[in-house]
N, C-alpha and C. Protein backbone atom coordinates (compact mmCIF):
# COMPACT_ATOMS: atom_id res chain seq x y z
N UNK A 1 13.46 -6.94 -16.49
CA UNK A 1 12.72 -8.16 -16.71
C UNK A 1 11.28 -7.81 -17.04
N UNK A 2 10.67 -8.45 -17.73
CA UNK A 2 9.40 -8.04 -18.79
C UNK A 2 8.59 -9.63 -18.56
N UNK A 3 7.28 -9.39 -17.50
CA UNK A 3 6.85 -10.03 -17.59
C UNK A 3 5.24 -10.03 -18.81
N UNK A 4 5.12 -10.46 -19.57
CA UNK A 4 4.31 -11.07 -20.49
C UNK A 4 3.16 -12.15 -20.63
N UNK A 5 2.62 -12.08 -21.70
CA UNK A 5 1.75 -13.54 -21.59
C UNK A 5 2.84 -14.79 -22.19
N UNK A 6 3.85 -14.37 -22.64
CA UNK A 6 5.04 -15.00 -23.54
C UNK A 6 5.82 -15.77 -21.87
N UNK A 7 5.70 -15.25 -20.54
CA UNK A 7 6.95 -15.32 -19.77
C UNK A 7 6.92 -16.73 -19.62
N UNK A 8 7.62 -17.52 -19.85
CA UNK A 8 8.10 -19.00 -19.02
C UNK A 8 7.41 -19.32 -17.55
N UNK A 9 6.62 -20.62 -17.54
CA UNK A 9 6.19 -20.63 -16.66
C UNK A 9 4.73 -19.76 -15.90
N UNK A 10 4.29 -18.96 -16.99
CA UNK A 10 3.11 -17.98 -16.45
C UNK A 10 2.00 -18.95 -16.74
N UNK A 11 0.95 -19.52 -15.80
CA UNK A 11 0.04 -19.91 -16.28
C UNK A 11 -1.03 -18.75 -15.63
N UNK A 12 -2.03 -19.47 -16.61
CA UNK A 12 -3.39 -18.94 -16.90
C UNK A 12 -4.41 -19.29 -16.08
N UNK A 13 -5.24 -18.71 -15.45
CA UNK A 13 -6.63 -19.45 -14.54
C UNK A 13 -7.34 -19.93 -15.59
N UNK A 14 -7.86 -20.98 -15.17
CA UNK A 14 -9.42 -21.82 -15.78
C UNK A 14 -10.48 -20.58 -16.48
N UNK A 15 -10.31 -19.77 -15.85
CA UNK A 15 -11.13 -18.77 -15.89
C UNK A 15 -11.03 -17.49 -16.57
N UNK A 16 -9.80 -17.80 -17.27
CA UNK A 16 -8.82 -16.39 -17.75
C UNK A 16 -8.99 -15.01 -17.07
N UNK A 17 -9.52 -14.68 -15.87
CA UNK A 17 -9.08 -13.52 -15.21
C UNK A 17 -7.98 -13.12 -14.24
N UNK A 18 -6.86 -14.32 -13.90
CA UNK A 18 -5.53 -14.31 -13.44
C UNK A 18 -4.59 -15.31 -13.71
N UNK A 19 -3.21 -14.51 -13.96
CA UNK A 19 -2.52 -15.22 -14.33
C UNK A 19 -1.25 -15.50 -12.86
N UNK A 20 -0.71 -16.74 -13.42
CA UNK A 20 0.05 -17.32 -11.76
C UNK A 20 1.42 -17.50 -12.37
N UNK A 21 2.09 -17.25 -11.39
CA UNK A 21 3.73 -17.60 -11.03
C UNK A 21 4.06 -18.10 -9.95
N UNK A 22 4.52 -19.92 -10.37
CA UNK A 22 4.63 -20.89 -8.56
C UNK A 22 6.16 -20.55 -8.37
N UNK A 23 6.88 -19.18 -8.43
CA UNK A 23 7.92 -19.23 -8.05
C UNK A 23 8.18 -18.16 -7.86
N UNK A 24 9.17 -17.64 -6.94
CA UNK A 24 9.66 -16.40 -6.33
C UNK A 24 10.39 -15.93 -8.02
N UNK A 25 10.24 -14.05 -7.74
CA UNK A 25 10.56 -13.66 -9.09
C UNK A 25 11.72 -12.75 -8.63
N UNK A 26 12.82 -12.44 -8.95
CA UNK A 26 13.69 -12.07 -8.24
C UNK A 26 14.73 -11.30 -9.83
N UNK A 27 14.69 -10.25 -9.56
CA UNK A 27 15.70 -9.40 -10.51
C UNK A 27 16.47 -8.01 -9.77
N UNK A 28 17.97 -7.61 -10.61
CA UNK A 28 18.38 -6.37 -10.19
C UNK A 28 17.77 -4.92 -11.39
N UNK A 29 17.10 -5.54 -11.87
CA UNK A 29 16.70 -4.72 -12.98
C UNK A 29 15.05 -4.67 -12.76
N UNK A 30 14.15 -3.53 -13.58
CA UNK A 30 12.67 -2.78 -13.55
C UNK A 30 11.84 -4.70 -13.64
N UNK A 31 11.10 -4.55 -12.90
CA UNK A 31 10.24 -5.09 -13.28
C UNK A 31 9.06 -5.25 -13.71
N UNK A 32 8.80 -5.03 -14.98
CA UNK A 32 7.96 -4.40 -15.88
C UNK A 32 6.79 -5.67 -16.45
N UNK A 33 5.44 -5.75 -15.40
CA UNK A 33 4.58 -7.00 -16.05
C UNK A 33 3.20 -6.02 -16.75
N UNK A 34 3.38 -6.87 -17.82
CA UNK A 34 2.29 -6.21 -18.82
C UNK A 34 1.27 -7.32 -19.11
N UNK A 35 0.29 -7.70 -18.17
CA UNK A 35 -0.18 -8.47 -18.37
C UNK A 35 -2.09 -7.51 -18.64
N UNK A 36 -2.99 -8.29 -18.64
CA UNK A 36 -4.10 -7.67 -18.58
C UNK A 36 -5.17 -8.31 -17.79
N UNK A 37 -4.29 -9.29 -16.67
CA UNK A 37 -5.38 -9.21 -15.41
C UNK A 37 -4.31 -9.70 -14.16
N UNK A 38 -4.86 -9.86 -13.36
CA UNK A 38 -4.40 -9.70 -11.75
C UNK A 38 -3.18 -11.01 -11.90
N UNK A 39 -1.63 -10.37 -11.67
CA UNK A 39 -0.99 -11.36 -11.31
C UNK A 39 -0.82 -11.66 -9.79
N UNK A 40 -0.85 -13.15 -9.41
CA UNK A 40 -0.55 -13.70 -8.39
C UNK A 40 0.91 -14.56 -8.31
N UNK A 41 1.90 -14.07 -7.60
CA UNK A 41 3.41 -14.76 -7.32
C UNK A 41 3.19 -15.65 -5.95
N UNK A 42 3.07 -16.33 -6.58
CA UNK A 42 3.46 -17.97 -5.42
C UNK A 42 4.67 -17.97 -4.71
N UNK A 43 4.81 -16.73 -4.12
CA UNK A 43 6.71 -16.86 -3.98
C UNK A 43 6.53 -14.97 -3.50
N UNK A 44 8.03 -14.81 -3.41
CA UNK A 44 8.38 -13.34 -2.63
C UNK A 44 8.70 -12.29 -4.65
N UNK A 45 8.51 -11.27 -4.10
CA UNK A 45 8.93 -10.68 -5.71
C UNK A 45 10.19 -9.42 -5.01
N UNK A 46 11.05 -9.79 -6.00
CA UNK A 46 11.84 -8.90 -5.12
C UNK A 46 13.00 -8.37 -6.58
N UNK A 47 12.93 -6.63 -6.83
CA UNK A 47 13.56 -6.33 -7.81
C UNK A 47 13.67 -4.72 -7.58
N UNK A 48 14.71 -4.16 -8.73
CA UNK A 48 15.04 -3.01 -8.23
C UNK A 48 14.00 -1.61 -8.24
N UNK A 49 12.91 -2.16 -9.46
CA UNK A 49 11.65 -1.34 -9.65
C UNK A 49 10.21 -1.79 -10.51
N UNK A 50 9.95 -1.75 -9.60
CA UNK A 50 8.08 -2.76 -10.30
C UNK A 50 7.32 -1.73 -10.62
N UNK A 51 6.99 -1.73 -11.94
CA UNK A 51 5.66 -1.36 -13.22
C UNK A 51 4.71 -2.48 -13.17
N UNK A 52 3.67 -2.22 -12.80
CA UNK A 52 2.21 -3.39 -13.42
C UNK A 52 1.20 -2.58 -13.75
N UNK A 53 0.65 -2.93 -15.14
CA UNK A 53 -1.02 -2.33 -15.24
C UNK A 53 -1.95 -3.04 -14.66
N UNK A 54 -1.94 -3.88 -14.31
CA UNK A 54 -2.58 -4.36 -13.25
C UNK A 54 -2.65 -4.80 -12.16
N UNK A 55 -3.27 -5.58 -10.97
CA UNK A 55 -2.98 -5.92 -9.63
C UNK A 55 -1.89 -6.59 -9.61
N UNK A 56 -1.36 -6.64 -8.42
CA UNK A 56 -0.11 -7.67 -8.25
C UNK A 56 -0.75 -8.32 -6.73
N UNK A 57 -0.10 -9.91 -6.45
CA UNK A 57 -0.87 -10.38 -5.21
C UNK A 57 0.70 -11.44 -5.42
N UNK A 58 0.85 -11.30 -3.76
CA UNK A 58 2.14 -12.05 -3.65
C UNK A 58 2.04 -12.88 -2.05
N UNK A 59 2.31 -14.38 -2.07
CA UNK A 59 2.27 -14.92 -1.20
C UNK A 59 3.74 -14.85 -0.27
N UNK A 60 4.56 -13.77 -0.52
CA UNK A 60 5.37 -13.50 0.49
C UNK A 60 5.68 -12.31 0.04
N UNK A 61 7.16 -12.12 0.45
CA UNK A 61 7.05 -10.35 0.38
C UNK A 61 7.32 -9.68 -0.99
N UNK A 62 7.13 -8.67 -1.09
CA UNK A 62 7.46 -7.38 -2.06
C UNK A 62 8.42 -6.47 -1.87
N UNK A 63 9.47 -7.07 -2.30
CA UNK A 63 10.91 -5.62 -2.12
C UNK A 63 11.23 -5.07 -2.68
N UNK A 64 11.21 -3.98 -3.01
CA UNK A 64 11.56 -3.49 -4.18
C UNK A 64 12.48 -2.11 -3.75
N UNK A 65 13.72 -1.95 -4.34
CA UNK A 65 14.84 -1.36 -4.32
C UNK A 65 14.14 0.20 -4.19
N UNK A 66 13.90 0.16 -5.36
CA UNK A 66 13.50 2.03 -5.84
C UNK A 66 11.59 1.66 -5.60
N UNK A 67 11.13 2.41 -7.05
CA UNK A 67 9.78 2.75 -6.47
C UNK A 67 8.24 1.78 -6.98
N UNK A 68 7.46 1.43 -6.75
CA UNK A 68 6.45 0.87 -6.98
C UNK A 68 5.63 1.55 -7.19
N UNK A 69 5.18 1.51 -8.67
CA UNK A 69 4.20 1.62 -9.37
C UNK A 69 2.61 0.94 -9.96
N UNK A 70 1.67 1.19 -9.78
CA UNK A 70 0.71 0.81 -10.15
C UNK A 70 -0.79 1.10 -10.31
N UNK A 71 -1.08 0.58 -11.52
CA UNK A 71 -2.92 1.70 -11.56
C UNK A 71 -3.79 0.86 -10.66
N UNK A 72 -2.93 -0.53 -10.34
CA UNK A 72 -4.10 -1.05 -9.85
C UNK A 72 -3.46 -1.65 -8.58
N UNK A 73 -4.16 -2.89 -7.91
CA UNK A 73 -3.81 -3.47 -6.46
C UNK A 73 -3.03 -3.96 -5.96
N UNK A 74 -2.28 -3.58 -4.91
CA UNK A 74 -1.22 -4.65 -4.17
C UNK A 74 -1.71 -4.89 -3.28
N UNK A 75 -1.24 -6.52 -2.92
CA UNK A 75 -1.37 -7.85 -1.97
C UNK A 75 -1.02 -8.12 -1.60
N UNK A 76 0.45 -8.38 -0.43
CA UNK A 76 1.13 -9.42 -0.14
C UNK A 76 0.57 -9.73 1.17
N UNK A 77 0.79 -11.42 1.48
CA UNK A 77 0.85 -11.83 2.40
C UNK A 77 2.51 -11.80 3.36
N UNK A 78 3.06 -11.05 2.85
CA UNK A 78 4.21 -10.54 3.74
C UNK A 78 4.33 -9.34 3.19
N UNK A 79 6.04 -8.52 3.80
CA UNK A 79 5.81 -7.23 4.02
C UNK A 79 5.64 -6.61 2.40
N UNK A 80 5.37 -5.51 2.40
CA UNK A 80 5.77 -4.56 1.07
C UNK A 80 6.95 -3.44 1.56
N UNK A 81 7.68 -3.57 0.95
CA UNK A 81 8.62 -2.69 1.24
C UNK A 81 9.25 -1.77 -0.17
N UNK A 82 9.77 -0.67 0.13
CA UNK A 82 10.09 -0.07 -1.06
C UNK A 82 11.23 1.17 -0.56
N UNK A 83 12.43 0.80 -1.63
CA UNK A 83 13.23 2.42 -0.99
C UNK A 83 13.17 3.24 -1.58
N UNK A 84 11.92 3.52 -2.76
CA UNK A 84 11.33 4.71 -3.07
C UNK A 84 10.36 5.01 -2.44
N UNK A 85 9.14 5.15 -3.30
CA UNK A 85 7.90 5.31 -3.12
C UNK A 85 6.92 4.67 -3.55
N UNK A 86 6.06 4.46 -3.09
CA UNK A 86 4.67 3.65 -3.55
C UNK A 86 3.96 3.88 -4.04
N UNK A 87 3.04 4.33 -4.96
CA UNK A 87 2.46 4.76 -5.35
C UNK A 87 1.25 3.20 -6.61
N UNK A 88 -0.46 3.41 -5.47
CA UNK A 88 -1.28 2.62 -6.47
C UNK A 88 -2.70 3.35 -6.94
N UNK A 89 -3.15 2.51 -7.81
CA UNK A 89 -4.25 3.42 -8.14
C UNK A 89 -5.43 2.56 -7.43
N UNK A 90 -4.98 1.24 -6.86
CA UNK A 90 -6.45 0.60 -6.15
C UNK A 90 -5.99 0.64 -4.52
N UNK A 91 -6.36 -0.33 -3.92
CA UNK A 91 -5.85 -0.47 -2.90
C UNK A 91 -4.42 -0.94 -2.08
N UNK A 92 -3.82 -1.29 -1.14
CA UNK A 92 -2.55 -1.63 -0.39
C UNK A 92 -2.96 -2.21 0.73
N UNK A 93 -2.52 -4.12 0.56
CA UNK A 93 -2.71 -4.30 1.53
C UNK A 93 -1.94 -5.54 2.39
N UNK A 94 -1.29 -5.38 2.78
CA UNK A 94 0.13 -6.43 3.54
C UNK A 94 -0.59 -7.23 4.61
N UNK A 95 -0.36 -8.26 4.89
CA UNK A 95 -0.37 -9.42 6.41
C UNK A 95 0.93 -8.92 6.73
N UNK A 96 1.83 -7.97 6.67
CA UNK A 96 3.15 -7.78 7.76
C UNK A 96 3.02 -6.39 7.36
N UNK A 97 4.09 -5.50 7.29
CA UNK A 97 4.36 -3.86 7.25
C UNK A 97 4.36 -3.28 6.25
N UNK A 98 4.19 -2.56 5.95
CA UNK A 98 4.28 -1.53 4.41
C UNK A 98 5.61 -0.36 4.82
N UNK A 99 6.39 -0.49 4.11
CA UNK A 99 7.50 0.63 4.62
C UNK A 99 7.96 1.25 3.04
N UNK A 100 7.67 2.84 3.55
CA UNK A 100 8.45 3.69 1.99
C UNK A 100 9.93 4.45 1.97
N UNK A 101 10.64 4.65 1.69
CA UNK A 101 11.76 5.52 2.10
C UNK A 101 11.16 6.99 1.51
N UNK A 102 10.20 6.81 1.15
CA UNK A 102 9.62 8.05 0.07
C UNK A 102 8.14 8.19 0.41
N UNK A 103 7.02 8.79 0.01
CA UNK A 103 5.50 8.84 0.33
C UNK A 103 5.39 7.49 0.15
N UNK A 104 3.91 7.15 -0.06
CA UNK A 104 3.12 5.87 -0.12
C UNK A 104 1.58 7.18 -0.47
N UNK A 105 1.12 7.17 -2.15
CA UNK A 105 -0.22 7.46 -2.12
C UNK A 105 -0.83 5.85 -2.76
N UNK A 106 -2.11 6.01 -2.13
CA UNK A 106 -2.97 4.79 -3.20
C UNK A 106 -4.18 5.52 -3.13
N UNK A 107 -4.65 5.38 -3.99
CA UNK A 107 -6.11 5.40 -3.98
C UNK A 107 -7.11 5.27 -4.22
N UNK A 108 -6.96 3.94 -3.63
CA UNK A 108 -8.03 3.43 -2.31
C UNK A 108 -7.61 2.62 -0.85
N UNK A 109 -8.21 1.96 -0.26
CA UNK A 109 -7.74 1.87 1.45
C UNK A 109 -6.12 0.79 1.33
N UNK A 110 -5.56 1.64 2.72
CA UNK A 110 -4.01 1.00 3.02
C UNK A 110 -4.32 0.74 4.17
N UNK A 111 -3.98 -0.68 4.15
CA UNK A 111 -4.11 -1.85 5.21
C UNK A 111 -2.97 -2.59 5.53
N UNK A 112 -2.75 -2.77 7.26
CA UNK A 112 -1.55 -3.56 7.35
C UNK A 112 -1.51 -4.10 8.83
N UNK A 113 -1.23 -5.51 8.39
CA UNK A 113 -1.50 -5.94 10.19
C UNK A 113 -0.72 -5.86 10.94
N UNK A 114 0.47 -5.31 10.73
CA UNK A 114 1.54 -4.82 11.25
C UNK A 114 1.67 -3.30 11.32
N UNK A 115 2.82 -2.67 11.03
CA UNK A 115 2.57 -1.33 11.01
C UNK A 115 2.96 -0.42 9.15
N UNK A 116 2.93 0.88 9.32
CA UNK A 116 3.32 1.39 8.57
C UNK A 116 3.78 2.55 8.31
N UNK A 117 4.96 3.10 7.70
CA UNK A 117 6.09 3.92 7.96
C UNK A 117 6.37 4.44 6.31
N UNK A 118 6.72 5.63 6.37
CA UNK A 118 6.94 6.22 5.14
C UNK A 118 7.49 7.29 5.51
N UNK A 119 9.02 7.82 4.48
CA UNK A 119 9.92 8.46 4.58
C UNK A 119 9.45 9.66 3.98
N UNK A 120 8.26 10.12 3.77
CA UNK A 120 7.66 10.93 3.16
C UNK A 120 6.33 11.15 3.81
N UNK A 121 5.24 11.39 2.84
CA UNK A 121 4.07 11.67 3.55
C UNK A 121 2.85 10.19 3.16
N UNK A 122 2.07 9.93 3.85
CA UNK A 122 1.07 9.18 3.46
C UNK A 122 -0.50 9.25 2.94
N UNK A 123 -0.92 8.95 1.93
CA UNK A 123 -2.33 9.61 1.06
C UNK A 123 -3.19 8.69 1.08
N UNK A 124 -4.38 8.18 1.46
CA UNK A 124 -5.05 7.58 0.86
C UNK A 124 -6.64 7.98 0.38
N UNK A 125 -6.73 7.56 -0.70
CA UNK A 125 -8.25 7.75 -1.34
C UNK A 125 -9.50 7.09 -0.60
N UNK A 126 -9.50 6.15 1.19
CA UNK A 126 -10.49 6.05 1.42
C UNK A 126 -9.84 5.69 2.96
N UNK A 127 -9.13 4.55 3.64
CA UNK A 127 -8.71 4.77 4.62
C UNK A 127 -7.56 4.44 4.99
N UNK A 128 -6.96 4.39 6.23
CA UNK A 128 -5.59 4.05 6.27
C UNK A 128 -5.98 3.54 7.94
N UNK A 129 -5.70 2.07 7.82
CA UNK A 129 -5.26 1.10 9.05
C UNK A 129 -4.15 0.44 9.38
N UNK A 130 -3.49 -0.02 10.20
CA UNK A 130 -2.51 -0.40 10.71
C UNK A 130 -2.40 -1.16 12.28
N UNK A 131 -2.35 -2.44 12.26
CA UNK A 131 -2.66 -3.30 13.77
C UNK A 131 -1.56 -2.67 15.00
N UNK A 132 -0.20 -2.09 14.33
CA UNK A 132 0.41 -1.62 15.09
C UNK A 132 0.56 -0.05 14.97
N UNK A 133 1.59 0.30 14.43
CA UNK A 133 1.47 2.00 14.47
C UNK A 133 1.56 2.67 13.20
N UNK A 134 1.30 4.20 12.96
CA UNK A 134 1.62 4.82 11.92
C UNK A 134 2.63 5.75 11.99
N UNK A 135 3.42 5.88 10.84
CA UNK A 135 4.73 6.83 11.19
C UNK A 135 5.01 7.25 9.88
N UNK A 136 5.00 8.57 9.92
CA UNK A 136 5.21 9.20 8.68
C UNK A 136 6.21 10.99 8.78
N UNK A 137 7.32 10.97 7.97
CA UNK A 137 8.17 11.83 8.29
C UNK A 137 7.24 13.76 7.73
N UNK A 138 6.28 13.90 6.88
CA UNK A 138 4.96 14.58 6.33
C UNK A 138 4.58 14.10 6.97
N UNK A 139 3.14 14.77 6.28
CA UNK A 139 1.52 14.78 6.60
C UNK A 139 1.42 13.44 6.41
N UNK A 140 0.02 13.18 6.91
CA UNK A 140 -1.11 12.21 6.06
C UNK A 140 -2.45 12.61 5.79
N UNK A 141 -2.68 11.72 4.80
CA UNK A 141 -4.24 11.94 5.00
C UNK A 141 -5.35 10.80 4.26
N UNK A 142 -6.36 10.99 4.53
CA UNK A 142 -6.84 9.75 4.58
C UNK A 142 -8.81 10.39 4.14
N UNK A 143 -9.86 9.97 2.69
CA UNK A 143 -10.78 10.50 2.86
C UNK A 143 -11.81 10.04 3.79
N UNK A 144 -11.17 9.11 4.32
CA UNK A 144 -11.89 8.41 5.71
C UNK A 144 -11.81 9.03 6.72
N UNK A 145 -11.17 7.48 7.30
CA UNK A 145 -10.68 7.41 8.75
C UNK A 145 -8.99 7.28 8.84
N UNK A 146 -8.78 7.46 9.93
CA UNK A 146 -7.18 6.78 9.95
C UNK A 146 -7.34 6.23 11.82
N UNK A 147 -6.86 4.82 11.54
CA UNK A 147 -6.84 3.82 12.81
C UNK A 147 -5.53 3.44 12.86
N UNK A 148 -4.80 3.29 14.31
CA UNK A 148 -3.58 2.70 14.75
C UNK A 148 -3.94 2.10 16.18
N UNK A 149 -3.19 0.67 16.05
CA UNK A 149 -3.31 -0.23 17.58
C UNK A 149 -2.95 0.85 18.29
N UNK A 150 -1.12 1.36 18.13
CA UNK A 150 -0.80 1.94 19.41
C UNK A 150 -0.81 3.06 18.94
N UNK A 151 -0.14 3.81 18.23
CA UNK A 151 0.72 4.95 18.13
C UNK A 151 0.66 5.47 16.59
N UNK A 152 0.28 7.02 16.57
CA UNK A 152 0.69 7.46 15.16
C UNK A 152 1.73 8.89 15.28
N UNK A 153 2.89 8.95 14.86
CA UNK A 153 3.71 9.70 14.43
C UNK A 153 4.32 9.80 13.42
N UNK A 154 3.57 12.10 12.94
CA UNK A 154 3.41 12.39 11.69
C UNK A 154 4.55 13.97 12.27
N UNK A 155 5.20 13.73 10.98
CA UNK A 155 5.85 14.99 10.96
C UNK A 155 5.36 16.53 10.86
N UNK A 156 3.90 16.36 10.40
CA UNK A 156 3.28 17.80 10.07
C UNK A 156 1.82 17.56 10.74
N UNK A 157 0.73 17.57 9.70
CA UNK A 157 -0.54 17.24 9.77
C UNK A 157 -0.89 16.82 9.28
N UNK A 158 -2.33 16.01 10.65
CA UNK A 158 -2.95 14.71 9.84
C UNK A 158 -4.36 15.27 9.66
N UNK A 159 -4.83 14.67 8.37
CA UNK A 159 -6.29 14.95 7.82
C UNK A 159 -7.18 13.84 7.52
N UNK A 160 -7.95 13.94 8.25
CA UNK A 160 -8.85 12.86 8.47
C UNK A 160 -10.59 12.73 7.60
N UNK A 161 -11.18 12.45 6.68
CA UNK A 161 -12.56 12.76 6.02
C UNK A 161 -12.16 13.91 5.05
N UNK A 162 -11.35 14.01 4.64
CA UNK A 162 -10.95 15.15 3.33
C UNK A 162 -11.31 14.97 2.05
N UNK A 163 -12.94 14.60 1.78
CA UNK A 163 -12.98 13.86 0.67
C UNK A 163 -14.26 14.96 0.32
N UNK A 164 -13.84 15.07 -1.17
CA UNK A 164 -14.59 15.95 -1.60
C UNK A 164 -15.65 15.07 -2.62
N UNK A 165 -15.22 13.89 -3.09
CA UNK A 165 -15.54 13.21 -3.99
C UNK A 165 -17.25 12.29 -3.50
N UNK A 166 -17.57 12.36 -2.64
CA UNK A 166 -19.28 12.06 -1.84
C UNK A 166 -19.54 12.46 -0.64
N UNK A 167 -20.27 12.08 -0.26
CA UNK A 167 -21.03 12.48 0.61
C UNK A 167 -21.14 11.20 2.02
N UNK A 168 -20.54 12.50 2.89
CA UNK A 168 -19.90 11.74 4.23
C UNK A 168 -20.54 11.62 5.46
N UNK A 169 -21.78 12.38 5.20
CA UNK A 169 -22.86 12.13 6.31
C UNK A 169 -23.06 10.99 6.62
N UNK A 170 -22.72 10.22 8.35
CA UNK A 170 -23.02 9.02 8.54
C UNK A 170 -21.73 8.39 8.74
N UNK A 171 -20.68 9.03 8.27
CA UNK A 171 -19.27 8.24 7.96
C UNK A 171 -18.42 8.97 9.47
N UNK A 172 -17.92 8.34 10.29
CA UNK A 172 -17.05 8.54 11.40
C UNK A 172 -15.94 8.98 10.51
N UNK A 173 -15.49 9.91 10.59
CA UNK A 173 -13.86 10.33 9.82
C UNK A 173 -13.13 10.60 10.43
N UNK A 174 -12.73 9.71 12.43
CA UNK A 174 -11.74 10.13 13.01
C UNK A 174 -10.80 9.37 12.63
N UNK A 175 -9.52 10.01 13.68
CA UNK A 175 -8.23 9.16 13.97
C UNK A 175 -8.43 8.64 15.16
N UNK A 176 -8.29 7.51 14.74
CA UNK A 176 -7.78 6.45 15.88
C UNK A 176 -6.78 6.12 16.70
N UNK A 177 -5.89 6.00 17.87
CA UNK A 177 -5.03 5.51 18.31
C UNK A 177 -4.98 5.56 19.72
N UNK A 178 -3.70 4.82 20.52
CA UNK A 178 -3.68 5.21 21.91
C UNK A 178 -3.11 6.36 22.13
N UNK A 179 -2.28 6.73 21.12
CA UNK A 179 -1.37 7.80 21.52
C UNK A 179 -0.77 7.96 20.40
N UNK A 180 -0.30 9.95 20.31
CA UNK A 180 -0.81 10.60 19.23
C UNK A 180 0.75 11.47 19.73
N UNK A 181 1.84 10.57 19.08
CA UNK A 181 3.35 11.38 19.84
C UNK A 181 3.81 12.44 18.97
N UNK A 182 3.50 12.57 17.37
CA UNK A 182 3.65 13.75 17.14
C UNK A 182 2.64 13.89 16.26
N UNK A 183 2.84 15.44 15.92
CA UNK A 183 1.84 15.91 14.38
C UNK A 183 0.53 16.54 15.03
N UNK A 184 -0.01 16.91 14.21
CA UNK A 184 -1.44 18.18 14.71
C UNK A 184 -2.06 17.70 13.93
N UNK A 185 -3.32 17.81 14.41
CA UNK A 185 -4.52 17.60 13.39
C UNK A 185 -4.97 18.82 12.57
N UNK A 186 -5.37 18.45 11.60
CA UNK A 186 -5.79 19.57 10.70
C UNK A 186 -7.35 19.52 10.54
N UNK A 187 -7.62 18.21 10.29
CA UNK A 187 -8.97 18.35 10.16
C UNK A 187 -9.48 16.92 10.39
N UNK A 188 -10.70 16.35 10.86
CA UNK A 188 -11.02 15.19 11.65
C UNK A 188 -11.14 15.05 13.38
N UNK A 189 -12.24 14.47 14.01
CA UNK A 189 -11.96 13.97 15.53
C UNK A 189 -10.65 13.35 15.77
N UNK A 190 -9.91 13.57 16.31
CA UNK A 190 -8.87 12.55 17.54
C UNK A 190 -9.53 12.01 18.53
N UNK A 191 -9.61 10.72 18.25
CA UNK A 191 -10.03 9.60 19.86
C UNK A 191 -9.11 8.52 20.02
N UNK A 192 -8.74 9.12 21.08
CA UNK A 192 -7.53 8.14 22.30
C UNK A 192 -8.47 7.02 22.45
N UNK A 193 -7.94 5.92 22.17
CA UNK A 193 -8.86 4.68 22.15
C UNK A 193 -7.93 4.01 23.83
């Protein structure tokens, strides 16, 4: 399915910098939107593999079979889920869980008020939060910080301020959590909150 400026039903903002869909988008096939600014789904998007060149923002969830792609932002106000991998070039950021069967890189910050879990390793280009826990079967790493309510369990090592790209004087680059059940640190403070 090929979403377009052509697609049925796509309107346009007042403003022409986003375009809207008041309805859940639902396919077993790629879902491929080629639009050239931030789509917003009024509804859950749920298909076997999502392509966007630009943001995607969804007022319920994001399921997607295989893997998620994008240069630019994901949004949902419910979960993101994926049984590949994730992969964005802006930020990630859910009101429920982010779950990968595969990595999850973005980069820039992954946010989730719930928790977040990846069958692989986790990357981000600035930080990585989570209201409940982090769980990752790899590493992570994060050029920040990395924060969890309760719990982070990492299969290898976690790296915390690994950013070569400025200058971090001033910037706290620990990990956060209550409790730290597996994985070693590689580089960053650990504080048991």
């Amino acid at each position: 399915m090929k979403i377009d400026e052509n697609y049925p039903g796509l309107i346009k903002s007042a403003t022409n910098d986003v375009y809207i869909i008041d309805h859940d988008i639902t396919t077993d096939e790629l879902l491929d939107i080629e639009l050239d600014n931030q789509l917003i789904v009024c509804g859950n998007i749920i298909a076997a593999y999502l392509k966007s060149i630009e943001s995607i923002q969804s007022t319920g969830k994001i399921d997607i079979k295989s893997w998620i792609k994008t240069p630019s932002c994901i949004k949902s106000k419910g979960c993101i889920r994926s049984g590949g991998g994730i992969t964005t070039g802006g930020y990630m950021d859910s009101e429920d869980f982010i779950n990968a069967e595969l990595s999850i890189r973005c980069d820039g910050e992954i946010s989730s008020k719930s928790f977040i879990s990846s069958g692989g390793s986790i990357e981000s280009g600035w930080s990585i939060y989570a209201d409940n826990f982090i769980r990752c079967v790899d590493g992570m790493s994060a050029y920040e910080d990395i924060n969890a309510g309760t719990f982070i369990d990492v299969g290898r090592r976690i790296f915390a301020g690994m950013n070569p790209y400025k200058d971090l004087k001033g910037i706290n680059c620990a990990i956060r959590c209550k409790e730290l059940r597996n994985g070693e640190v590689g580089y960053g403070e650990l504080i048991i909150v």
